[in-house]
N, C-alpha and C. Protein backbone atom coordinates (compact mmCIF):
# COMPACT_ATOMS: atom_id res chain seq x y z
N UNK A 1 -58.97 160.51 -153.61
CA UNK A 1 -57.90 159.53 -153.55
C UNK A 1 -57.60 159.05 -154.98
N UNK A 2 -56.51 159.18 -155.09
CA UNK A 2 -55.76 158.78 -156.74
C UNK A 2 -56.34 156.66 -157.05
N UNK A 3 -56.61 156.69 -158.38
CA UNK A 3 -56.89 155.29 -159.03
C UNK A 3 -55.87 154.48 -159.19
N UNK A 4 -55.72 152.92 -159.62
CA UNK A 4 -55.25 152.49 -160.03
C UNK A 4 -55.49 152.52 -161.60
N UNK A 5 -54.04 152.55 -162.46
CA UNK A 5 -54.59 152.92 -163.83
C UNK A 5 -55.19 151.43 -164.39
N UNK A 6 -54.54 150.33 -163.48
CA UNK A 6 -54.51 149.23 -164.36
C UNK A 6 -56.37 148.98 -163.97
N UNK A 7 -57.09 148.50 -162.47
CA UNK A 7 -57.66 148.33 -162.38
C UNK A 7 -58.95 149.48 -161.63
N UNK A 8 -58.39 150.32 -161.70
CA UNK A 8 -59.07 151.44 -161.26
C UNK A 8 -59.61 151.63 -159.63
N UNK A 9 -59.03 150.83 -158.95
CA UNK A 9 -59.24 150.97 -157.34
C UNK A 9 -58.16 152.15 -156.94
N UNK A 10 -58.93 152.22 -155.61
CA UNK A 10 -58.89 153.55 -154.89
C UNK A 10 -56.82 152.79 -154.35
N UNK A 11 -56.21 154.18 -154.68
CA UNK A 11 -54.69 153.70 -154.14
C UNK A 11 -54.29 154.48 -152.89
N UNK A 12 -53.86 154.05 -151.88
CA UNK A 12 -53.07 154.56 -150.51
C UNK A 12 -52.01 155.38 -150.99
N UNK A 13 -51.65 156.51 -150.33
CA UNK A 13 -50.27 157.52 -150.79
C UNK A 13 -49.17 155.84 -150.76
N UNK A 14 -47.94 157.15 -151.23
CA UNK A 14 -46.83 156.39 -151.82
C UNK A 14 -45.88 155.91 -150.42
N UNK A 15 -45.91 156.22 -149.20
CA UNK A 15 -45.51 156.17 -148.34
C UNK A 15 -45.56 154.72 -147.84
N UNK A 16 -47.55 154.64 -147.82
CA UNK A 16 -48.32 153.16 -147.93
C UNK A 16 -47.96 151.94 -148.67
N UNK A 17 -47.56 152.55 -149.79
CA UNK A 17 -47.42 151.65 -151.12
C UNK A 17 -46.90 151.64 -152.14
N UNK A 18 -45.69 150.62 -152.01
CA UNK A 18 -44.19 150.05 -152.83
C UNK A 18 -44.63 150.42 -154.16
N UNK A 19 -45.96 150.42 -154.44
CA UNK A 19 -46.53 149.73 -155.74
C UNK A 19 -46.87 151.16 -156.28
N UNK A 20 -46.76 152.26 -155.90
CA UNK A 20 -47.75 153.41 -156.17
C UNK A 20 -47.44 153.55 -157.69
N UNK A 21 -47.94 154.40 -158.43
CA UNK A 21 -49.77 154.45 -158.54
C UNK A 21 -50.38 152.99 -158.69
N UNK A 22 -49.90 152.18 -159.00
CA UNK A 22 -50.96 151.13 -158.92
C UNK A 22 -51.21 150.59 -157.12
N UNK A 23 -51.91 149.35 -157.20
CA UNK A 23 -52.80 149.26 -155.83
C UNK A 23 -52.03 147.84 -155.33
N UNK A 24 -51.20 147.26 -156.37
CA UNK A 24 -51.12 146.22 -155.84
C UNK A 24 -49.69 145.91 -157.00
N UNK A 25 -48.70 145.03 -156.43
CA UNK A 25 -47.49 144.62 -157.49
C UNK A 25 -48.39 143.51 -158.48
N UNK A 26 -49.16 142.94 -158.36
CA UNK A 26 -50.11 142.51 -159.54
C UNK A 26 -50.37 143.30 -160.63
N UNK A 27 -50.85 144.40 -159.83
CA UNK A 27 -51.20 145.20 -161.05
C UNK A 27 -50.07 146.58 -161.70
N UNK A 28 -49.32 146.59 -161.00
CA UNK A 28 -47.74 146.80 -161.66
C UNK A 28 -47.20 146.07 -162.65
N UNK A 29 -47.12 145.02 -162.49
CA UNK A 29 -46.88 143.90 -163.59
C UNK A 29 -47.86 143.76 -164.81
N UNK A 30 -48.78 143.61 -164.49
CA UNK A 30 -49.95 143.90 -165.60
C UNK A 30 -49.59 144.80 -166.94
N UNK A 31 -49.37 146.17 -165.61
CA UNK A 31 -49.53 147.55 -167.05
C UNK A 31 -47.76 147.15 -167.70
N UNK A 32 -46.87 146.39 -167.07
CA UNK A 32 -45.46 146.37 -167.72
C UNK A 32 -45.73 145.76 -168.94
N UNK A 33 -46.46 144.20 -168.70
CA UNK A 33 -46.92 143.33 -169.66
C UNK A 33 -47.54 144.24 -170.96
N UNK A 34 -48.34 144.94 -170.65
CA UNK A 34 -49.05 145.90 -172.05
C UNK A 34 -48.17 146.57 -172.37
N UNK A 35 -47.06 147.31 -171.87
CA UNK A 35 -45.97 147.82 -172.86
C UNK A 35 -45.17 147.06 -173.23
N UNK A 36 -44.87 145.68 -173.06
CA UNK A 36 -43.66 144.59 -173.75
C UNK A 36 -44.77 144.49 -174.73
N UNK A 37 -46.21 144.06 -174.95
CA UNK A 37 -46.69 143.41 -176.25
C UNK A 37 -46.73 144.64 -176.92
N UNK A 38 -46.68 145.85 -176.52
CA UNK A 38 -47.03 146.70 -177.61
C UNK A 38 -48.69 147.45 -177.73
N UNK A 39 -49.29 147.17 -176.22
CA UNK A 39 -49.98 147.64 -176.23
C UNK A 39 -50.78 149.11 -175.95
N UNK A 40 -49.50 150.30 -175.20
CA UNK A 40 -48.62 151.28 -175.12
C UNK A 40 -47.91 151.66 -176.42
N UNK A 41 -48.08 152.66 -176.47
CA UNK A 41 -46.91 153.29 -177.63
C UNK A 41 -46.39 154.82 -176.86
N UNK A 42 -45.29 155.30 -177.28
CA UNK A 42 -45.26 156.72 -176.83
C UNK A 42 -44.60 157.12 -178.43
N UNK A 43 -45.53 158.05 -179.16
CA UNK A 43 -45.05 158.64 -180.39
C UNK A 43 -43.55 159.62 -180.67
N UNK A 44 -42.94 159.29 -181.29
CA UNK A 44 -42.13 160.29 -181.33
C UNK A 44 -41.81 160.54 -183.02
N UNK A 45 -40.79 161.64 -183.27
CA UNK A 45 -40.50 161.89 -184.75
C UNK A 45 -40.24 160.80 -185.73
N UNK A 46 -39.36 160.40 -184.60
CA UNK A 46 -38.46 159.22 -185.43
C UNK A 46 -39.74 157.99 -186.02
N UNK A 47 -40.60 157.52 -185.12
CA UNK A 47 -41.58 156.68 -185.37
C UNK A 47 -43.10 157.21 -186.08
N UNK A 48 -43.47 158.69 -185.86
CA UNK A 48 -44.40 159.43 -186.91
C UNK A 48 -44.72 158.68 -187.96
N UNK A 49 -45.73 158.45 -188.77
CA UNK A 49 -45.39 158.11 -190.32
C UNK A 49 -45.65 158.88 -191.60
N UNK A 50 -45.88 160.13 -191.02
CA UNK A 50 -45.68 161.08 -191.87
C UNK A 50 -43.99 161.20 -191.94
N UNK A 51 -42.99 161.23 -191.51
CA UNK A 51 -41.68 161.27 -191.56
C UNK A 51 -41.27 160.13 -192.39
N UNK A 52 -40.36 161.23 -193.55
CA UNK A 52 -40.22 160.04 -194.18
C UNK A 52 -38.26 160.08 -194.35
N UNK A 53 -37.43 159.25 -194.65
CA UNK A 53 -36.35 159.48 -194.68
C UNK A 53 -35.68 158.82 -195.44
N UNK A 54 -34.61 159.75 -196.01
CA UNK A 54 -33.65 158.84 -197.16
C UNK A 54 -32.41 157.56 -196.54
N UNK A 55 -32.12 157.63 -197.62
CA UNK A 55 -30.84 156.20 -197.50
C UNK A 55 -30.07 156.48 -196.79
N UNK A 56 -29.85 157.60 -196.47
CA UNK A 56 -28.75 158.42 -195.15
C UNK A 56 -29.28 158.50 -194.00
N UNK A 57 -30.39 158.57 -193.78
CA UNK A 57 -31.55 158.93 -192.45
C UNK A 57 -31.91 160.34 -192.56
N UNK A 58 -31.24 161.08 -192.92
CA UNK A 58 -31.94 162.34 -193.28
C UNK A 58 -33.10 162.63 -193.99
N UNK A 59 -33.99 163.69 -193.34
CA UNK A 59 -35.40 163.34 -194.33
C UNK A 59 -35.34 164.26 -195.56
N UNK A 60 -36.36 163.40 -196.06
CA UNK A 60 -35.77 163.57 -197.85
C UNK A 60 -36.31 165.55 -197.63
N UNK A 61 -35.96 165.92 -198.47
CA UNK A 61 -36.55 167.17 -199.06
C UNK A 61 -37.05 167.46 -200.24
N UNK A 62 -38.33 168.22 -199.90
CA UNK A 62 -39.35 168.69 -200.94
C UNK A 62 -38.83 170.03 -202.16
């Protein structure tokens, strides 16, 4: 049976539960809260910090 990510309890299929994957709209709200503070990231090019870019946005060249 699949987890909850936030609190790690056992979750009912999605049929069961509004809330799926989490176990409860408590803990739906929870994991939202950690991506508004920033506690989540999803990497991409644009945010990398090896990427670096000029005054145009284009990245500079070597």
């Amino acid at each position: 049976m699949p987890r909850c990510p936030t609190c790690r309890a056992e979750v009912k299929a999605r049929a069961e539960n509004p809330s799926f994957p989490f176990c409860t709209p408590r803990c739906r709200a929870v994991d939202l809260g950690r991506w508004f503070i920033g506690e989540y990231r999803v990497e991409s090019e644009r945010t990398a910090p090896e990427r670096k870019e000029g005054s145009d946005g284009d990245p500079e060249k070597h």
